[in-house]
Protein backbone atom coordinates (compact mmCIF):
# COMPACT_ATOMS: atom_id res chain seq x y z
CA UNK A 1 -28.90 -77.77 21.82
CA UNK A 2 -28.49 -73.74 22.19
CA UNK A 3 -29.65 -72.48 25.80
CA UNK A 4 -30.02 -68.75 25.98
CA UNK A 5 -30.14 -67.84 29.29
CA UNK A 6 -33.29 -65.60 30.08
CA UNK A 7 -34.55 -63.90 33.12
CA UNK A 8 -37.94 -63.24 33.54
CA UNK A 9 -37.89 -62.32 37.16
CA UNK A 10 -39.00 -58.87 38.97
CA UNK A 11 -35.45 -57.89 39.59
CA UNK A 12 -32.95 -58.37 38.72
CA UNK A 13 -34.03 -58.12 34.95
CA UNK A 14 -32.69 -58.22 31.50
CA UNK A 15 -29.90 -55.68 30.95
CA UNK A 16 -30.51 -53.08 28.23
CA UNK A 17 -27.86 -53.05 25.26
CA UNK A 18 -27.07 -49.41 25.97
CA UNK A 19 -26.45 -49.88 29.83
CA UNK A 20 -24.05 -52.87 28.55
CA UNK A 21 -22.06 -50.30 26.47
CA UNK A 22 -21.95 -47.45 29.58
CA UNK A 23 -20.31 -49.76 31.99
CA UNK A 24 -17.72 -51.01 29.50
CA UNK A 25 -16.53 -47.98 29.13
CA UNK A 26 -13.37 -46.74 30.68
CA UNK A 27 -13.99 -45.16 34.66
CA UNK A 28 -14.27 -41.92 35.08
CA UNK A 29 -13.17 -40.07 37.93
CA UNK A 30 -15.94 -38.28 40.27
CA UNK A 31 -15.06 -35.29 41.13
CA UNK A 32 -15.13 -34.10 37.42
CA UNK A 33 -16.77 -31.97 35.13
CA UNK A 34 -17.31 -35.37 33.04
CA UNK A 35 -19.24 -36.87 35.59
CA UNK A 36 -20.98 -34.05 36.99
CA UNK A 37 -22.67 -33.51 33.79
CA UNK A 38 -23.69 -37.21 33.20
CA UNK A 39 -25.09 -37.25 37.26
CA UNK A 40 -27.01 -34.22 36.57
CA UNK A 41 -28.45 -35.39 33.72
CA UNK A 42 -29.37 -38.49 35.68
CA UNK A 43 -31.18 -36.73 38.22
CA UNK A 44 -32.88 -34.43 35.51
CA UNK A 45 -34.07 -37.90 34.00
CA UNK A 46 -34.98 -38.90 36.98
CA UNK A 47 -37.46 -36.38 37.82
CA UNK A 48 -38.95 -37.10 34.20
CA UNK A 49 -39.29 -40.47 34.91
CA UNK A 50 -40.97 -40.17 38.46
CA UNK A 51 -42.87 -37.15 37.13
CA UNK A 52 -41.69 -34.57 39.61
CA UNK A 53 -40.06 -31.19 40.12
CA UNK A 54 -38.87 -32.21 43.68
CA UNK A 55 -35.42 -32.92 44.35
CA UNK A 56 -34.27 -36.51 43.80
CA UNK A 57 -31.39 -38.44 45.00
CA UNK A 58 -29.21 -41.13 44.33
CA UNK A 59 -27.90 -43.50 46.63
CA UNK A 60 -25.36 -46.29 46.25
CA UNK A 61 -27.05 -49.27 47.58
CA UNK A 62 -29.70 -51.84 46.86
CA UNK A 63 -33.57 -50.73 47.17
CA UNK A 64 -33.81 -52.40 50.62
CA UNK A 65 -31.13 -49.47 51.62
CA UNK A 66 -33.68 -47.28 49.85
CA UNK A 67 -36.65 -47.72 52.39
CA UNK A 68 -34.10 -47.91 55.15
CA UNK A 69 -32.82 -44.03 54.02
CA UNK A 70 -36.03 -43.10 52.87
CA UNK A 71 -37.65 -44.18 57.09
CA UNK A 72 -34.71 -42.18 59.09
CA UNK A 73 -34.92 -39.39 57.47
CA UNK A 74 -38.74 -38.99 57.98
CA UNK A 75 -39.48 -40.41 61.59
CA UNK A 76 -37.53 -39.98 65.11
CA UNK A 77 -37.12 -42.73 67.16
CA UNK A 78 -40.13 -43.43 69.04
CA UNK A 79 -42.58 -42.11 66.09
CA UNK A 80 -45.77 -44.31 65.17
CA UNK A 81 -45.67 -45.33 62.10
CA UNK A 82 -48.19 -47.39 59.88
CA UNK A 83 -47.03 -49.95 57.36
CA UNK A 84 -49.50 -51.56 54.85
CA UNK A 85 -48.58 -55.78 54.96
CA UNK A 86 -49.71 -56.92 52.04
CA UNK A 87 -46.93 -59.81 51.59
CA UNK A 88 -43.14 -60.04 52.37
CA UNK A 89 -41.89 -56.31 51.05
CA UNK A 90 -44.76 -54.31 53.24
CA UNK A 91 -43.47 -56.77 56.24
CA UNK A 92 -40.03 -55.53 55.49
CA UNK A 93 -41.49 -51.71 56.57
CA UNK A 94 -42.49 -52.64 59.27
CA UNK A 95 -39.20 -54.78 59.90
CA UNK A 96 -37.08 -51.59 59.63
CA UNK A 97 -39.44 -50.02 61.73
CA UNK A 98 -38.60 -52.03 64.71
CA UNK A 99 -35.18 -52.63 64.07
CA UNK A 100 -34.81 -48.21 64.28
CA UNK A 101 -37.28 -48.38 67.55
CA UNK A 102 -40.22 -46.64 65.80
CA UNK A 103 -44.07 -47.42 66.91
CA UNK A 104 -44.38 -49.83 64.45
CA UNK A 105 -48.78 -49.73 63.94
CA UNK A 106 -49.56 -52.59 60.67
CA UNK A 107 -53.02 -52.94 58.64
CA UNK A 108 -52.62 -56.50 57.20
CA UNK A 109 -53.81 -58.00 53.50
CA UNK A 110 -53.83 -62.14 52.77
CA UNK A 111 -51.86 -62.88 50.39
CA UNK A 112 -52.91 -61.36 47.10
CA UNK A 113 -54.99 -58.49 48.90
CA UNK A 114 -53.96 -55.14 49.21
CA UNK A 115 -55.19 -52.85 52.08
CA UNK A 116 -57.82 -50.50 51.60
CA UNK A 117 -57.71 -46.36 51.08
CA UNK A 118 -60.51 -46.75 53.56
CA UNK A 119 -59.20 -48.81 56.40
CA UNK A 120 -55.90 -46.41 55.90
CA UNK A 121 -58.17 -43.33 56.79
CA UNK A 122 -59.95 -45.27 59.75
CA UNK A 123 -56.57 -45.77 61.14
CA UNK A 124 -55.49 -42.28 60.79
CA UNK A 125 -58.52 -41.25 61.88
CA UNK A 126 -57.86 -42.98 65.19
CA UNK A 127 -54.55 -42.16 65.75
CA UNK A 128 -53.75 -38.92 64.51
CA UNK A 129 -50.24 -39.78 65.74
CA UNK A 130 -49.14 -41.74 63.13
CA UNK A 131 -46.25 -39.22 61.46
CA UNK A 132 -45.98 -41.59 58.43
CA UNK A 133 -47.86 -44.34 56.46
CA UNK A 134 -45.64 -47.17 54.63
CA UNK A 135 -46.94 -49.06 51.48
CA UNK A 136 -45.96 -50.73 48.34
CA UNK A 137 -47.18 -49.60 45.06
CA UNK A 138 -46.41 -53.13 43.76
CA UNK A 139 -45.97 -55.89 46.16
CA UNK A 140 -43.89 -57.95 44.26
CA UNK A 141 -43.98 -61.07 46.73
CA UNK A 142 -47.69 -61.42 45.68
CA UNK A 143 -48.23 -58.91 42.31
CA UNK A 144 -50.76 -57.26 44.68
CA UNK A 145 -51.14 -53.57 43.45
CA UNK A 146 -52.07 -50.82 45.74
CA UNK A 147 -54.15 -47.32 44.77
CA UNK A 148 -51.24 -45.16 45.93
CA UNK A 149 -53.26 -42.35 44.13
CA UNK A 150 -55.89 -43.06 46.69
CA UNK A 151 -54.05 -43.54 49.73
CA UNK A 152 -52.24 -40.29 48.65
CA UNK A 153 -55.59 -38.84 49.09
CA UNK A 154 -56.39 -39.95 52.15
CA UNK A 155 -52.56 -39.58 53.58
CA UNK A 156 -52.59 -35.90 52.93
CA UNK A 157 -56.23 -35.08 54.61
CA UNK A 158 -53.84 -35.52 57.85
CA UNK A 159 -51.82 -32.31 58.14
CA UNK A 160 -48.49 -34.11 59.91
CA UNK A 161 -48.49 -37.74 57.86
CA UNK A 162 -46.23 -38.69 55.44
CA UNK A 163 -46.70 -41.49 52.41
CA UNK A 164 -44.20 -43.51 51.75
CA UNK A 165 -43.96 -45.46 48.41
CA UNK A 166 -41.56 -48.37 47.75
CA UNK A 167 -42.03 -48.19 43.98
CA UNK A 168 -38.82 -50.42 43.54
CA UNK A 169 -40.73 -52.96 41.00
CA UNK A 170 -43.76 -50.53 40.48
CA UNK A 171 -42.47 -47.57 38.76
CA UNK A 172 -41.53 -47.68 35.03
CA UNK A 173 -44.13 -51.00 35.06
CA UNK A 174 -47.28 -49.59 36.38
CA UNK A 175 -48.53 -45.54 36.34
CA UNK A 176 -47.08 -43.24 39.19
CA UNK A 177 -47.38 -39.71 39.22
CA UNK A 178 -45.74 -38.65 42.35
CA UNK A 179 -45.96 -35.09 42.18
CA UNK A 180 -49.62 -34.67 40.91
CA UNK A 181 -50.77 -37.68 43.36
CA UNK A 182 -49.33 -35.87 46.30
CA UNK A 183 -47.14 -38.84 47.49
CA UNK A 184 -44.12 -37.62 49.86
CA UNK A 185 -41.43 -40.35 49.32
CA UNK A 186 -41.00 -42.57 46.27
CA UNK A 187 -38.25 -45.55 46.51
CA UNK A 188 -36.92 -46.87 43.21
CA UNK A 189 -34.02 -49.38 42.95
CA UNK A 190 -31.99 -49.73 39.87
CA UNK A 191 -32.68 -53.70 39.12
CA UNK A 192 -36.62 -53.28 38.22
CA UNK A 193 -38.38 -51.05 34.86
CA UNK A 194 -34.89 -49.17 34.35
CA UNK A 195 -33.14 -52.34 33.43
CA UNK A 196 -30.05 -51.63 35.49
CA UNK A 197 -28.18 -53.79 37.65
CA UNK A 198 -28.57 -53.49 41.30
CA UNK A 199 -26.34 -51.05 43.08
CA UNK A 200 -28.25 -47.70 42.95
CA UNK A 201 -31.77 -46.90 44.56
CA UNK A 202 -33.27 -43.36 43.71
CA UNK A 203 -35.67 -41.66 46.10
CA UNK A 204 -38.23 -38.46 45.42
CA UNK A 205 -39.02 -36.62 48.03
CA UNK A 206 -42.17 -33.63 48.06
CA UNK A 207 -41.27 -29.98 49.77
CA UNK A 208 -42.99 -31.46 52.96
CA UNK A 209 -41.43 -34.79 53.17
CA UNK A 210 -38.22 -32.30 52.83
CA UNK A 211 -39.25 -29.88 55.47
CA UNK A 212 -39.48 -33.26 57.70
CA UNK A 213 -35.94 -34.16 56.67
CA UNK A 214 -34.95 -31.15 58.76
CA UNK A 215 -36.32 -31.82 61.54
CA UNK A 216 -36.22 -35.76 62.06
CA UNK A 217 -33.23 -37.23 64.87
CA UNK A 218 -32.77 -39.89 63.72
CA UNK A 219 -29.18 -40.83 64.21
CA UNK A 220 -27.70 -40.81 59.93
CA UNK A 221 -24.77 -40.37 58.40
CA UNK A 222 -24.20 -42.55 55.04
CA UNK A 223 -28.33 -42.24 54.59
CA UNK A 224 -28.55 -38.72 55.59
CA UNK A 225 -30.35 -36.95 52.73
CA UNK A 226 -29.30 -33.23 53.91
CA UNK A 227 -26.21 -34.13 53.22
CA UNK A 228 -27.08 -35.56 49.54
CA UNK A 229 -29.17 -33.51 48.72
CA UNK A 230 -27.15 -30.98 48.62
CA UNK A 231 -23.97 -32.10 47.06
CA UNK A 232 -25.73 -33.87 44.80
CA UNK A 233 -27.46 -30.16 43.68
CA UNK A 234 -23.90 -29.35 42.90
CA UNK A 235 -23.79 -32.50 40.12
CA UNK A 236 -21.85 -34.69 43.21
CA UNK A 237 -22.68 -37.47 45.38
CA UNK A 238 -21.95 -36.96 48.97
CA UNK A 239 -19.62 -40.23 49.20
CA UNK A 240 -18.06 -42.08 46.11
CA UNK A 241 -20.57 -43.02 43.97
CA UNK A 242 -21.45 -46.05 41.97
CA UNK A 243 -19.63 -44.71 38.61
CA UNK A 244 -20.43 -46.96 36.27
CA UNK A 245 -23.64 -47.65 37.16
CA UNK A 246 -24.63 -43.62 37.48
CA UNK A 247 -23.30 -43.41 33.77
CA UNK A 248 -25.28 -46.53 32.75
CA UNK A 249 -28.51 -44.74 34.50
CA UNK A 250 -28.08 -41.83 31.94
CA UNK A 251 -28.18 -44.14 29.04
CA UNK A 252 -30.82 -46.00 30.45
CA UNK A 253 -33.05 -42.72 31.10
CA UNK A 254 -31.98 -41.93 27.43
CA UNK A 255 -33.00 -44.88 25.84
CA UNK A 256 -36.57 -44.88 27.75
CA UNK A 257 -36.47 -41.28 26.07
CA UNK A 258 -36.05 -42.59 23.28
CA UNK A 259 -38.63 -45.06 23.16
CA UNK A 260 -41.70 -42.54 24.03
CA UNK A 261 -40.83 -42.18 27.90
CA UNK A 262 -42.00 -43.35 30.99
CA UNK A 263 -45.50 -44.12 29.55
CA UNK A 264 -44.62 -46.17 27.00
CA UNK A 265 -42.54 -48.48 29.25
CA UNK A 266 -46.07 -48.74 31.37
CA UNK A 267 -48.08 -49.47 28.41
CA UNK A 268 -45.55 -52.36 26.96
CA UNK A 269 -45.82 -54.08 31.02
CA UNK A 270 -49.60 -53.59 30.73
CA UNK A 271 -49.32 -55.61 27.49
CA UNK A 272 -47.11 -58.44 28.59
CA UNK A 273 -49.08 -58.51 31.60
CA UNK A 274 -52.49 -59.14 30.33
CA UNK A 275 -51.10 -61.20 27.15
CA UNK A 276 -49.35 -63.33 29.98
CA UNK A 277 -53.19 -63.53 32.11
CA UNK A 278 -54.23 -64.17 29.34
CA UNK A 279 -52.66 -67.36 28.55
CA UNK A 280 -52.57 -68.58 32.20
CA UNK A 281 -56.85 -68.61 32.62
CA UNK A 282 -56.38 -70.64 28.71
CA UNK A 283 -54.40 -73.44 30.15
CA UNK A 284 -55.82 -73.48 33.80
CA UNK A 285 -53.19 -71.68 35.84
CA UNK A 286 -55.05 -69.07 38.95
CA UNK A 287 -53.80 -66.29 39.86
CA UNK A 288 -52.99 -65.19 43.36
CA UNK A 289 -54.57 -62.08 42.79
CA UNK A 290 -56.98 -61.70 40.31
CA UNK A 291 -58.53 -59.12 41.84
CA UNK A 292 -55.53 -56.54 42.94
CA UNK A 293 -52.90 -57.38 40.16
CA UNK A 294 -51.08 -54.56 39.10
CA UNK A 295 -48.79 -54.86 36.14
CA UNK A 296 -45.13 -55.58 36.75
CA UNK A 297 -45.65 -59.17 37.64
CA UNK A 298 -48.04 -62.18 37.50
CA UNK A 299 -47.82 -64.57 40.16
CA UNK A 300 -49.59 -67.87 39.62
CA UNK A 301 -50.28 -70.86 40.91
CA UNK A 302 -50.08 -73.89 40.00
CA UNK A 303 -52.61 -76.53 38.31
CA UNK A 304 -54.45 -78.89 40.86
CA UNK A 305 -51.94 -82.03 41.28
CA UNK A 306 -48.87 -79.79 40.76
CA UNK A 307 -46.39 -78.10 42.60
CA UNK A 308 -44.79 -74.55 41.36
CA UNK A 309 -40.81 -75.61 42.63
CA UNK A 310 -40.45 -78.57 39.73
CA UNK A 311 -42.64 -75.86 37.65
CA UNK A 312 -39.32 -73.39 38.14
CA UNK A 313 -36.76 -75.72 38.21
CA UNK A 314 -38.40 -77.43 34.76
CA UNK A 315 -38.29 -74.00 32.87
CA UNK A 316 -34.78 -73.17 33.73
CA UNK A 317 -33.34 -76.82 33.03
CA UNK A 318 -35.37 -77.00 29.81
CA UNK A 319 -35.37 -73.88 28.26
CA UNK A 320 -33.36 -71.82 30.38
CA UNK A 321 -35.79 -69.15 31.93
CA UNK A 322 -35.63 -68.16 35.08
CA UNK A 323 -38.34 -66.99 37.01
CA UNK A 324 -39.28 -66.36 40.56
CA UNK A 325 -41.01 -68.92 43.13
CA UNK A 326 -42.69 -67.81 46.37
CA UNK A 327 -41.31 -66.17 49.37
CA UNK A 328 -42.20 -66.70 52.73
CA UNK A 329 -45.34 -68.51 53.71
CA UNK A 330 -46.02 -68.71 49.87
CA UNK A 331 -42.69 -70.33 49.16
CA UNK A 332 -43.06 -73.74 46.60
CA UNK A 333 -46.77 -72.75 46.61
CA UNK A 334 -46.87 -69.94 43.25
CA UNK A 335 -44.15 -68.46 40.60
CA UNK A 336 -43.97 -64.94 39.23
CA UNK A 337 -43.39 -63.52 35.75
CA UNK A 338 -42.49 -60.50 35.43
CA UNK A 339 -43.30 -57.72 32.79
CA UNK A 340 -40.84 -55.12 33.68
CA UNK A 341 -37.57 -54.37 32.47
CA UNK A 342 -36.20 -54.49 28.79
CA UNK A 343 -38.57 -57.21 27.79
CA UNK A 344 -40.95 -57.55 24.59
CA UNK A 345 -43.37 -59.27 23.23
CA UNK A 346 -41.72 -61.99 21.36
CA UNK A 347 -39.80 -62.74 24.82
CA UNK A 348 -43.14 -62.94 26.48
CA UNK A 349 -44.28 -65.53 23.29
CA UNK A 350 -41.50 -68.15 23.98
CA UNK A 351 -41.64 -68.27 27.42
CA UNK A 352 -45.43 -69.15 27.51
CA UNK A 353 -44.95 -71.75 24.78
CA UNK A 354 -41.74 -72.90 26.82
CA UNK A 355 -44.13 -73.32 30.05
CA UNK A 356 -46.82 -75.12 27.93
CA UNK A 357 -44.06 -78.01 27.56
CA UNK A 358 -43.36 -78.20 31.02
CA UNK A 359 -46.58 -78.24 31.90
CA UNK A 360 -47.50 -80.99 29.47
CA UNK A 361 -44.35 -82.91 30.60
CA UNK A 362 -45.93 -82.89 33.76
CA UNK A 363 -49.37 -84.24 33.05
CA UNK A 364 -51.07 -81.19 33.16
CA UNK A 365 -53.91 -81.87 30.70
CA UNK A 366 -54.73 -78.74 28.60
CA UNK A 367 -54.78 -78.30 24.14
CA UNK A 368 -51.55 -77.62 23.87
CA UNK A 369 -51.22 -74.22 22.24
CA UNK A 370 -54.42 -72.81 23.75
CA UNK A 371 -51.99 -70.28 26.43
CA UNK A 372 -50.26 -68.93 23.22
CA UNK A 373 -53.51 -68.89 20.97
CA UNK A 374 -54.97 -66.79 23.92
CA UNK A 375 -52.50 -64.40 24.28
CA UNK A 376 -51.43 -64.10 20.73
CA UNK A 377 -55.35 -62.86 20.74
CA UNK A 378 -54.88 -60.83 23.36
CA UNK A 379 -51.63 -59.05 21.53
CA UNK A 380 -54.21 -58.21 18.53
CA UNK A 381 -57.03 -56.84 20.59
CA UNK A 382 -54.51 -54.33 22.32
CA UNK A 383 -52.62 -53.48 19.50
CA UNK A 384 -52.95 -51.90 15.80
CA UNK A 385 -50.02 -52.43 13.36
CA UNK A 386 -49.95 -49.51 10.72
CA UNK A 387 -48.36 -50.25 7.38
């Protein structure tokens, strides 16, 4: 029998055709006017894409490098800093923290949660120390959301804080306005919405979070953003770049151009996500947070008597899918699905037919069919097909 290999995971995802065709193309050198056009461009998409006028850069590395780059050059050693915990990817802010000898402060969500705007300003409010506030716009551990416009909000009523966004799986699946929120510092990597590979993370940065850039001592040199910044407003990267992947970045910017922009890859995620919640509250599957999700991934759990590993190892024996389990303390206890990426649809279809089998192989006890009958109504109600 045929297996076609599918992923269905929050990064890495599906590649997109046109990012295929970039990186077989022959390598270009870097320090041309070839390539300085097609990084420009990049950046200039970019800024589209994040919806800002701010400077963005490009870095060479995955998104956990990102947040890394995106904490020195905002604190000094010693600063307090508040991260938002709301599963495994807020921990890791407050893990880099540490490890760079900042005054790590946390506000901490179960599982599923997110942290609230309010407790946020209560904490500022009592330490008007804190030079920066850390936080996820999707926590993709859980598929936790958090109001980032809200905590933007709140985050700017105190004069000398900073927001920091890892957007890695949120942006491109879920809406972000950076510049019109008021949000400092947004981290993208490559592997999420943009249907890249992993290699390149991209970080946004407002005129304040810039004038703090200046001023920070934190010991950089690879992830110094001065130094980026400014070659890279000269159409260079500071160090050799990721070729390849910086000219598959254009034609992935070009093709979400192409396709009605940044809002129209939000709107098909907010589709597959709710035609995938759909189906799971059809055939008995909870969610782990049905009242924060945000839409570039539904984690679920798994029906009374069953365990999600076999549930993951089933799909990708069976029908080859692949999708993500747990991490941490949630690990064999949930799997994800994401809804990000180059990923329609029909895609979104087979897979919950696929897990109907396994579920039914498993004893689950459900009308077979009643997941897809749900979200095939789902797919109606949100859409109108025009002749």
């Amino acid at each position: 029998m045929i297996k076609k290999q599918r992923l269905f995971t929050p990064g890495p995802t599906p590649l997109h055709p046109a990012v295929q065709e970039a990186m077989a193309r022959p390598i270009l050198h870097h320090r041309t006017d070839e390539f300085r056009a097609a990084f420009a461009a990049s950046v200039a998409g970019l800024k589209r894409f994040l919806k800002t006028t701010d400077d963005v850069v490009v870095l060479a590395c995955s998104g956990t490098g990102g947040m890394e780059a995106a904490l020195l050059n905002v604190l000094s050693p010693g600063d307090a800093m508040l991260a938002c915990v709301a599963g495994n990817f807020g921990e890791r802010w407050a893990g880099l923290g540490r490890a760079h000898g900042m005054d790590v402060r946390t506000l901490e969500a179960a599982p599923g949660e997110a942290i609230a705007p309010e407790d946020v300003a209560k904490a500022l409010a009592a330490d008007p120390g804190i030079r920066a506030v850390f936080v996820q716009l999707s926590e993709s551990s859980t598929g936790a959301t958090h109001d980032v416009r809200a905590l933007a909000g709140v985050v700017r009523e105190a004069p000398d804080t900073l927001l920091v966004v890892d957007a890695i799986s949120g942006a491109g699946a879920m809406a972000l306005d950076t510049q019109a929120w008021g949000v400092d510092v947004v981290v993208v990597g490559s592997q999420k919405a943009l249907a890249l590979p992993p290699g390149l993370a991209f970080l946004a940065l407002s005129a304040r979070a810039w004038e703090r850039v200046e001023r920070t001592t934190s010991p950089r040199f690879y992830f110094d953003l001065r130094r980026e910044r400014k070659a890279q407003n000269a159409g260079e990267a500071a160090f050799t770049p990721a070729i390849s992947l910086v000219l598959a970045l254009k034609a992935a910017l070009d093709a979400v151009e192409a396709t009605g922009g940044v809002d129209a890859l939000v709107a098909n995620a907010a589709t597959l996500a709710a035609v995938t919640r759909a189906a799971a509250g059809a055939i008995g599957l909870p969610l782990l947070s049905p009242r924060h999700h945000g839409d570039a991934l539904t984690a679920l759990l798994p029906p009374a008597g069953l365990e999600a590993g076999p549930i993951v190892k089933a799909l990708k024996a069976e029908f080859g899918s692949t999708v993500a389990g747990g991490q941490g303390s949630l690990k064999g206890k949930i799997f994800r699905v994401a809804h990000l990426g180059y990923y329609d649809v029909t895609d979104i279809f087979g897979f919950l037919a696929s897990l109907e089998v396994v579920l039914s192989r498993r004893g689950h006890r459900f009308a077979l069919g009643a997941g897809l009958a749900a979200a095939e109504g789902e797919y109606l109600k949100r859409t109108e097909v025009r002749a």
